[in-house]
Protein backbone atom coordinates (compact mmCIF):
# COMPACT_ATOMS: atom_id res chain seq x y z
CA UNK A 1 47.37 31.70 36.38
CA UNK A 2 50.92 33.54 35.81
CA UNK A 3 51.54 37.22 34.09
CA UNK A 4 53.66 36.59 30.81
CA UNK A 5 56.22 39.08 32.27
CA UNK A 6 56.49 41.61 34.65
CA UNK A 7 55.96 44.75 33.24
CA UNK A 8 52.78 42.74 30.78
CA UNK A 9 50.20 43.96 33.35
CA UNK A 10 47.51 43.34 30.60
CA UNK A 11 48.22 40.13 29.09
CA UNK A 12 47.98 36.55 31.60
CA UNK A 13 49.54 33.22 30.18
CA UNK A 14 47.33 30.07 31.15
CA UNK A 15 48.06 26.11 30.99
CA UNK A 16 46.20 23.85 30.85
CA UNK A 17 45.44 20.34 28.80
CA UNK A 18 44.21 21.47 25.60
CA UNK A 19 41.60 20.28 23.16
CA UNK A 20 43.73 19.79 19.90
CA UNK A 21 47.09 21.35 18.91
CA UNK A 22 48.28 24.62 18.04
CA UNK A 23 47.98 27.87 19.78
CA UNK A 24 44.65 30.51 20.03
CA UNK A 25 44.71 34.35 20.05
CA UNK A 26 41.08 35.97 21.27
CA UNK A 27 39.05 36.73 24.10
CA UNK A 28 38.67 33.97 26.20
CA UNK A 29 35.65 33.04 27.86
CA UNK A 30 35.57 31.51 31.23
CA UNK A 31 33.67 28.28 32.58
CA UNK A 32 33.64 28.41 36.12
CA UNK A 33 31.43 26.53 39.18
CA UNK A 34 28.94 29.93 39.71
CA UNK A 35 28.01 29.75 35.67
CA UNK A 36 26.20 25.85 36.50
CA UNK A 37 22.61 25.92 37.64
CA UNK A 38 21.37 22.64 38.82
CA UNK A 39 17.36 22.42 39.48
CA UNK A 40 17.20 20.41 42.84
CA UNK A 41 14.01 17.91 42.74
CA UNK A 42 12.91 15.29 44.69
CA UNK A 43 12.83 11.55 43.75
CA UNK A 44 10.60 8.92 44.18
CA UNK A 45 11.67 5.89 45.90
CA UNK A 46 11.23 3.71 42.51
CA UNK A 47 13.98 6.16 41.06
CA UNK A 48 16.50 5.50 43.36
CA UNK A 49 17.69 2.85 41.58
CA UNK A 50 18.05 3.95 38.19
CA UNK A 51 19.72 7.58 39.48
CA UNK A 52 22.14 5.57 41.38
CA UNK A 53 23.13 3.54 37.77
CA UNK A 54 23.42 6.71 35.82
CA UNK A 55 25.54 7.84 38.58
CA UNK A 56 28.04 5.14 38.87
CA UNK A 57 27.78 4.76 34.57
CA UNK A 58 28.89 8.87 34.71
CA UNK A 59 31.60 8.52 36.85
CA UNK A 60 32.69 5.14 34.81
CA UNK A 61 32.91 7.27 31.57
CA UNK A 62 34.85 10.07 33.29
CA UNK A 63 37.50 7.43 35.23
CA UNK A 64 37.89 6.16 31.33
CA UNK A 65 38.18 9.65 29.75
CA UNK A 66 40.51 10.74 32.35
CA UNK A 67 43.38 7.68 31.54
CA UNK A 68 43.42 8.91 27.96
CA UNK A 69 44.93 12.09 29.21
């Protein structure tokens, strides 16, 4: 994150890879790492297997989403 200018105390200029073209003016709303809740549970030993595929399939689709950047 950068100010705009100097004397903009206010108003903050971000980057970042945007979803379509063209430019936004409103309040922005922030995603950020304290904002996920993730319910920890236990796993049997027969779904081991499966977890570990939907895993590796998950980080498949994001290795493929992330070369069309």
């Amino acid at each position: 994150m950068r100010h705009s200018s100097p004397n903009a105390s206010s108003e903050k200029t971000f980057s970042g890879i945007p979803a379509s073209p063209g430019i936004a003016i409103g309040p922005p709303i922030f995603i950020g790492r304290n904002l996920l809740n993730v319910e920890e549970r236990t796993l049997s030993p027969e779904e081991v297997p499966m977890e570990i595929h939907k895993f590796l399939k998950a980080v498949q689709k994001t290795k493929e989403e992330l070369l069309m950047i």
